[in-house]
N, C-alpha and C. Protein backbone atom coordinates (compact mmCIF):
# COMPACT_ATOMS: atom_id res chain seq x y z
N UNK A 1 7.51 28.44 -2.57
CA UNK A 1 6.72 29.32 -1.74
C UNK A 1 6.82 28.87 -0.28
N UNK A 2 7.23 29.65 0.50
CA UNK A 2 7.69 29.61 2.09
C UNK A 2 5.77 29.28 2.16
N UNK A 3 5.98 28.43 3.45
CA UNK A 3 4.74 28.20 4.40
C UNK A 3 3.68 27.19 3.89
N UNK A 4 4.12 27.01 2.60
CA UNK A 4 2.70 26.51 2.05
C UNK A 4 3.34 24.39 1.45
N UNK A 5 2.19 23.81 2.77
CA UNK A 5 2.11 23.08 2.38
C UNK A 5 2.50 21.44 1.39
N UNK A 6 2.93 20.69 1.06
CA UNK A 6 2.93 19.76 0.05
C UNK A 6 2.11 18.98 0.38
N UNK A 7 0.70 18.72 -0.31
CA UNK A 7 -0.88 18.26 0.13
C UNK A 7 -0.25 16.85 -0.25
N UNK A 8 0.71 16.22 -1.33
CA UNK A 8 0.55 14.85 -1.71
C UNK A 8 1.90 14.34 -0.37
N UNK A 9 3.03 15.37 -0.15
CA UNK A 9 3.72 14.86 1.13
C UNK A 9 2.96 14.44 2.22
N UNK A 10 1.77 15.25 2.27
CA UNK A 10 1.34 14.70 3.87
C UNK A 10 0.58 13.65 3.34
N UNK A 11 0.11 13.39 2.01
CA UNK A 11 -1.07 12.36 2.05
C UNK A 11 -0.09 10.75 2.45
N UNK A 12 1.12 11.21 1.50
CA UNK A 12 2.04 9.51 1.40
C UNK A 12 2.73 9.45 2.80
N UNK A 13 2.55 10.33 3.79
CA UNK A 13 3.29 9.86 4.81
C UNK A 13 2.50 9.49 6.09
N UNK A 14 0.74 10.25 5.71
CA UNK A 14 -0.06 9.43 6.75
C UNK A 14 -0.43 8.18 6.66
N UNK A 15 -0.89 7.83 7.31
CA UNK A 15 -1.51 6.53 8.15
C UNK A 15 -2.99 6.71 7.48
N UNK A 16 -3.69 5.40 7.09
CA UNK A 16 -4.82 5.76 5.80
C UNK A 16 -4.95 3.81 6.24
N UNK A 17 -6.45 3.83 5.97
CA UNK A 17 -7.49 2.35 5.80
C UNK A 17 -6.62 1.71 4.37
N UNK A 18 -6.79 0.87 4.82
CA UNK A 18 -6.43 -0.76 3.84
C UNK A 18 -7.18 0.07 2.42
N UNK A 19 -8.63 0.07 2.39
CA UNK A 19 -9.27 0.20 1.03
C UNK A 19 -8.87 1.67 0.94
N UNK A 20 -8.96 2.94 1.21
CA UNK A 20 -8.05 4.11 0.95
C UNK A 20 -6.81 3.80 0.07
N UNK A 21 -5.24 2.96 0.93
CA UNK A 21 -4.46 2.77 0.33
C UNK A 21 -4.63 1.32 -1.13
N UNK A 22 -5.57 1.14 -1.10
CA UNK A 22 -5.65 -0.20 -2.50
C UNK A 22 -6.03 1.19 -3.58
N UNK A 23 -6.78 1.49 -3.45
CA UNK A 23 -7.48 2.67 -4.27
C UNK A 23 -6.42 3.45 -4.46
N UNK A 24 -5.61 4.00 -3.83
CA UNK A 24 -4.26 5.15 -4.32
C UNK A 24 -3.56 4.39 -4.75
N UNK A 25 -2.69 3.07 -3.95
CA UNK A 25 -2.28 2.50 -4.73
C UNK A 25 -2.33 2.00 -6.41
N UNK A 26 -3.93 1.58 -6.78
CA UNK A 26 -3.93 1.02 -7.89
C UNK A 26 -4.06 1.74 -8.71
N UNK A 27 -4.20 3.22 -8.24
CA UNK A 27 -4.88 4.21 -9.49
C UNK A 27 -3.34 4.96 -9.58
N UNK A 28 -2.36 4.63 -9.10
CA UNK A 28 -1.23 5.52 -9.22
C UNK A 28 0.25 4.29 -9.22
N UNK A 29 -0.25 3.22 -10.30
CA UNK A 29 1.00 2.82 -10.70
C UNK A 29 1.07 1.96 -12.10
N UNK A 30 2.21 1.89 -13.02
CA UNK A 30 1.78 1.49 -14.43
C UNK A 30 0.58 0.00 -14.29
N UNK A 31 -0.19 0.65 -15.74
CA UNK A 31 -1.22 0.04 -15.81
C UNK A 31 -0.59 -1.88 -16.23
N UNK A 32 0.53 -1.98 -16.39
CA UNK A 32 1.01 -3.38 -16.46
C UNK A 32 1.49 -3.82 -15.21
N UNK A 33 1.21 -3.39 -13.90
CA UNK A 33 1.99 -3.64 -13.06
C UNK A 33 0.61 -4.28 -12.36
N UNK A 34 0.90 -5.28 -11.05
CA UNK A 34 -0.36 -5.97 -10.21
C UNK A 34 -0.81 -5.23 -9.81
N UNK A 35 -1.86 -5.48 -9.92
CA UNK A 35 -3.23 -4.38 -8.63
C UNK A 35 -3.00 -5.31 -7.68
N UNK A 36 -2.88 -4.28 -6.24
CA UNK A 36 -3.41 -4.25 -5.15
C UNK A 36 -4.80 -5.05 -4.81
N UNK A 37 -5.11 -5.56 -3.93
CA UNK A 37 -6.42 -6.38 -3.79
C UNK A 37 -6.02 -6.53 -1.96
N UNK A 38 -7.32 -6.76 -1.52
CA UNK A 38 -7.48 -6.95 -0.08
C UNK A 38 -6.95 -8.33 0.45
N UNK A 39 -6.60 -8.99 -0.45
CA UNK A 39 -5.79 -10.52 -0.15
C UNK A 39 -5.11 -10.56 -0.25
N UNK A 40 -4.59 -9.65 -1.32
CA UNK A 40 -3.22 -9.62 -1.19
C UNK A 40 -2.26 -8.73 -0.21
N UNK A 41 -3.09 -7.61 0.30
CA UNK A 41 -2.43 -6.80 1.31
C UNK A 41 -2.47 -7.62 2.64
N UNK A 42 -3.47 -8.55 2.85
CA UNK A 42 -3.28 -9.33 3.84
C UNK A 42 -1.85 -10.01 4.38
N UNK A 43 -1.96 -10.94 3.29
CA UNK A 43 -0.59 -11.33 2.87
C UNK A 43 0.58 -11.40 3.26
N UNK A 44 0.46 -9.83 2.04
CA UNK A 44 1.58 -8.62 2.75
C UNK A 44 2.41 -8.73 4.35
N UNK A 45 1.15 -8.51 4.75
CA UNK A 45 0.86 -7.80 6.03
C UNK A 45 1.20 -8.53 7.25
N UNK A 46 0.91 -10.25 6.58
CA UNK A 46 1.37 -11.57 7.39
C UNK A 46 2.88 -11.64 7.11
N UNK A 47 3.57 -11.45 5.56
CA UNK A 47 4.42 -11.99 5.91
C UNK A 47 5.68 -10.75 6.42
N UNK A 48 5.30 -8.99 6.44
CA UNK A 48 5.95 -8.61 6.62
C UNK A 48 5.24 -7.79 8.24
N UNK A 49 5.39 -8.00 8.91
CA UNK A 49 4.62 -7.66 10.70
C UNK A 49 5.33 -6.60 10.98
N UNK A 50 6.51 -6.59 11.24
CA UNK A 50 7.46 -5.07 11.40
C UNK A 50 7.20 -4.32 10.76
N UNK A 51 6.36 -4.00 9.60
CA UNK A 51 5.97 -2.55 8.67
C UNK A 51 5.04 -2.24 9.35
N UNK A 52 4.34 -2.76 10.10
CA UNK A 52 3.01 -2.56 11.02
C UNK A 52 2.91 -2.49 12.46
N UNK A 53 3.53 -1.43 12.57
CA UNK A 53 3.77 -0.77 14.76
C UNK A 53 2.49 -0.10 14.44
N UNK A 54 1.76 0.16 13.73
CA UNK A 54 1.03 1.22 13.99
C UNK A 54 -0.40 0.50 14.10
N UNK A 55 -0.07 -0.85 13.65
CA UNK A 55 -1.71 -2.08 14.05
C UNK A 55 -1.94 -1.94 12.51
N UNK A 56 -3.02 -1.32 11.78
CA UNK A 56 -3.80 -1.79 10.58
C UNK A 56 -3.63 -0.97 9.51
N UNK A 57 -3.14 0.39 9.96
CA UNK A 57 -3.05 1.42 9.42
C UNK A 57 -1.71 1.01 8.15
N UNK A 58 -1.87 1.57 6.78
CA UNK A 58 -1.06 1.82 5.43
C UNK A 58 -0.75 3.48 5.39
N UNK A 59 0.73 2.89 4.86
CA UNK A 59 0.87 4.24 4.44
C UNK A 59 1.46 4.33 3.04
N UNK A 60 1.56 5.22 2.44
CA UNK A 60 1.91 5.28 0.21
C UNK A 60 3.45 5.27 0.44
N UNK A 61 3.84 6.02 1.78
CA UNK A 61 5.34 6.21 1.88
C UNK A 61 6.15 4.85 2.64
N UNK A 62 5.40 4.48 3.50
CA UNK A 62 6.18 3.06 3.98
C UNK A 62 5.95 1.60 3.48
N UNK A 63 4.88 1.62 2.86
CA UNK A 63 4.59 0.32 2.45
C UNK A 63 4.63 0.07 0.84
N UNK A 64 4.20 1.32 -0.27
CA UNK A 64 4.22 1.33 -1.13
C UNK A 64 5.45 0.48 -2.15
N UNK A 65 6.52 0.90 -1.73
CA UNK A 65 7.94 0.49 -2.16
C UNK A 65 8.21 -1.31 -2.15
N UNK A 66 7.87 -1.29 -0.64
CA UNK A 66 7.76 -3.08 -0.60
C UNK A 66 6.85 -3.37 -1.21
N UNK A 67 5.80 -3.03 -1.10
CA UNK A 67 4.57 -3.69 -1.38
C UNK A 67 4.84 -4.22 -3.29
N UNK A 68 5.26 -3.13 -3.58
CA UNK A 68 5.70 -3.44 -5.27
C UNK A 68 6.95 -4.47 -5.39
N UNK A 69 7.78 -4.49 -4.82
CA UNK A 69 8.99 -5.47 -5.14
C UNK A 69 8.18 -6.83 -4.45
N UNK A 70 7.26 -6.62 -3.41
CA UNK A 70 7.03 -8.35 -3.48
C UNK A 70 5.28 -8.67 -4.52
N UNK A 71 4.38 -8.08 -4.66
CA UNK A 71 3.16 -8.26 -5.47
C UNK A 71 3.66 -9.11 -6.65
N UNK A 72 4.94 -8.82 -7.32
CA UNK A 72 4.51 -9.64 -8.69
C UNK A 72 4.67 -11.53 -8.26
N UNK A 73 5.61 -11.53 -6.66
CA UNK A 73 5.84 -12.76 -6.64
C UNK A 73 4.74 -13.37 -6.08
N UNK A 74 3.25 -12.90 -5.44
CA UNK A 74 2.60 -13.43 -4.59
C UNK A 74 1.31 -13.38 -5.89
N UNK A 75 0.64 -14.99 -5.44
CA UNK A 75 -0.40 -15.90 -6.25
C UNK A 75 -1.37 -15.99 -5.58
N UNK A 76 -2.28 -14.91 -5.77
CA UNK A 76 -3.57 -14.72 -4.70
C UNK A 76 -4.27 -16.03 -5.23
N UNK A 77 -4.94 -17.21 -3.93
CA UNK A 77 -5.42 -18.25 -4.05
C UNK A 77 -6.90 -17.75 -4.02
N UNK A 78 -7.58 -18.53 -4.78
CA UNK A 78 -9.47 -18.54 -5.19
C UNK A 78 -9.69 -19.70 -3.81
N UNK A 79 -10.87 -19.25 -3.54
CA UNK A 79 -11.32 -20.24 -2.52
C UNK A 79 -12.57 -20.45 -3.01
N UNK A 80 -12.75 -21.56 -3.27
CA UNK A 80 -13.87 -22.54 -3.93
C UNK A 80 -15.20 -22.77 -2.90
């Protein structure tokens, strides 16, 4: 259909809050795979800086992809 829209294209290609993208993230990938967590997007976020011109902002389309090939290797630490 000419004119109309793809509501989930525009959602994965905007710019969206840390807890927004943990929440899409975790609710939209196999249930054996790592959840997302706010320490761990930190992380992320430290060790990859060039995914982030835009300052704080996530997106499902730019970060999603990495974010999965590195989560299973990263060991979120407990702080006592």
């Amino acid at each position: 259909m000419k004119g109309k829209k793809n509501i989930n294209a525009e959602f994965n290609e905007a710019f969206t809050t840390v807890a927004v993208f943990i929440e899409y993230y975790n609710k939209n990938i196999p249930s054996a795979y790592p959840k997302a967590t706010e320490g761990a997007l930190i992380a992320f976020k430290a060790t990859y800086p060039g995914l982030f011109e835009k300052g704080e902002s996530w997106s499902i389309d730019k970060h999603r992809k990495r974010l999965m090939d590195w989560l299973p290797s990263y060991r979120e630490v407990a702080i006592a």
